[in-house]
Protein backbone atom coordinates (compact mmCIF):
# COMPACT_ATOMS: atom_id res chain seq x y z
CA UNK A 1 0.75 37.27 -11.01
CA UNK A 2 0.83 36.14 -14.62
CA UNK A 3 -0.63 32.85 -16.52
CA UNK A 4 2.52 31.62 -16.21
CA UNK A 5 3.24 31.71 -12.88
CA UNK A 6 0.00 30.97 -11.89
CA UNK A 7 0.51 26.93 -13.63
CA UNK A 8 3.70 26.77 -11.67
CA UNK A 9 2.72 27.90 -8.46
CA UNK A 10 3.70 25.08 -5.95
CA UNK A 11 1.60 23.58 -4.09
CA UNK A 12 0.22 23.34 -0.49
CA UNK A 13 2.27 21.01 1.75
CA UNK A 14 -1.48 19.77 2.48
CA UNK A 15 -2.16 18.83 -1.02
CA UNK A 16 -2.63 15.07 -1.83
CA UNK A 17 -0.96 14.29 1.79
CA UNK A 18 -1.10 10.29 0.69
CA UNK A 19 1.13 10.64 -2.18
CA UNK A 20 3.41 12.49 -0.79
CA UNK A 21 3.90 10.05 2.12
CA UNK A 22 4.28 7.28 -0.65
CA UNK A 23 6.94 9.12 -2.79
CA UNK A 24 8.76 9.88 0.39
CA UNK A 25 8.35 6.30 1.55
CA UNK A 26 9.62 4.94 -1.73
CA UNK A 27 12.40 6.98 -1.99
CA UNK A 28 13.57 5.67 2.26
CA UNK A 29 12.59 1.81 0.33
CA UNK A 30 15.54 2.83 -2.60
CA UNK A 31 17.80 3.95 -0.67
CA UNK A 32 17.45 1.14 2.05
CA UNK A 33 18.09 -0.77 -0.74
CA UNK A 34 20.76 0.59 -2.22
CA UNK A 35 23.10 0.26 1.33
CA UNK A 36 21.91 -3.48 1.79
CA UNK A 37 23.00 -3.74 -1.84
CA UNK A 38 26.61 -2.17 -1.40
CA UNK A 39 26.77 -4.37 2.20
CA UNK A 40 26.76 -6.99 -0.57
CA UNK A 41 23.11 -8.23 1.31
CA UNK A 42 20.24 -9.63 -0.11
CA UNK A 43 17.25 -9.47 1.22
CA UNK A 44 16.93 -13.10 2.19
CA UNK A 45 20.73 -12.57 4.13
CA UNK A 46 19.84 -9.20 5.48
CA UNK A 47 15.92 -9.87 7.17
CA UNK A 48 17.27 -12.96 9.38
CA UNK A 49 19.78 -10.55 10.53
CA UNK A 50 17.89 -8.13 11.44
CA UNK A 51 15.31 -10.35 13.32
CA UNK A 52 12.61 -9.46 10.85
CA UNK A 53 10.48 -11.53 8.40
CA UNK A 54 11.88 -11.25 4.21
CA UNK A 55 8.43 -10.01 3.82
CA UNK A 56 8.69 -7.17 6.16
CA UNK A 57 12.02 -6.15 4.67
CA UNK A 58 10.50 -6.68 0.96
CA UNK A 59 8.02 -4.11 2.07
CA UNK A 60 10.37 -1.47 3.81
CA UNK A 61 12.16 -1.38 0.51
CA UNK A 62 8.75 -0.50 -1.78
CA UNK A 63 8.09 2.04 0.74
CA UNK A 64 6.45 1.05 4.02
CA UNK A 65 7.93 3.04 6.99
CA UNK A 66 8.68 1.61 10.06
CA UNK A 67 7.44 2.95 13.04
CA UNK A 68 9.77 1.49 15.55
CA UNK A 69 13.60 3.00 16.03
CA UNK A 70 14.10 -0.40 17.19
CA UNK A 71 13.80 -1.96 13.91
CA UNK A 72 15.30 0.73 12.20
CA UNK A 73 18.31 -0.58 14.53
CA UNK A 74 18.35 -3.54 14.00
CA UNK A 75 18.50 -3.12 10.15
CA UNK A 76 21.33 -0.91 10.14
CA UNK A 77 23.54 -3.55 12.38
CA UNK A 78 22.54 -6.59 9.71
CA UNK A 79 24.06 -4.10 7.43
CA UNK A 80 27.17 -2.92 9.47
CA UNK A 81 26.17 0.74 8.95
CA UNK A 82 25.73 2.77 11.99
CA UNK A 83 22.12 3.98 12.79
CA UNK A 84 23.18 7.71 11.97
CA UNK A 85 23.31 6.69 8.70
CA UNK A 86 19.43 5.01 8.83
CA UNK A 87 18.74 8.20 10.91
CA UNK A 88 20.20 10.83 8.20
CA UNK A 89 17.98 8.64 5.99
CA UNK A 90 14.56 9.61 7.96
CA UNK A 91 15.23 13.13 8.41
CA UNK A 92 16.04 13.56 4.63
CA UNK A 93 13.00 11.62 3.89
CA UNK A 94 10.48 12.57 7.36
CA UNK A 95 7.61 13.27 5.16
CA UNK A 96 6.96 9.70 4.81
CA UNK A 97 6.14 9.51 8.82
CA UNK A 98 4.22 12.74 8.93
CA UNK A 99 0.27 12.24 9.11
């Protein structure tokens, strides 16, 4: 294997585990964000709706995961979206759950 190949060798799904959960989690958080957004939502509008605290919301969108399908839910009716669309959401970004 040369030099070169060797520097941009990928590495180990294992590797800095933490991280990765937080870029996935961020990127869920944008995009979370960008469909309230286009539901023409703020945050303040959208949380109430969704039964949950503006903090909690605020958080979900700078990249804390839910646990609960029940909340995920719940936000996708205070935005009118079906949950497929939250769902599609988790799968693409399902490294932010994994431990």
């Amino acid at each position: 294997m040369s030099t070169e190949n060797k520097m941009f060798a990928s590495l180990p799904p294992s590797c800095f585990p933490d991280q990765r959960r937080e870029v996935w989690g961020r990127l869920f958080g944008l995009s979370i964000q960008e469909v309230r957004k286009g539901a023409g939502l703020s945050i303040e509008q959208a949380a109430p709706l969704a039964g949950i605290e503006i903090s909690e919301w605020a958080a979900i969108e700078d990249g804390y995961v839910p646990q609960d399908q029940n909340r995920l839910r719940a936000m996708a009716a205070a935005m009118e979206i079906s949950f497929d669309r939250i769902a599609m959401l988790v799968l693409l970004c399902r490294e932010a759950w994994e431990l």
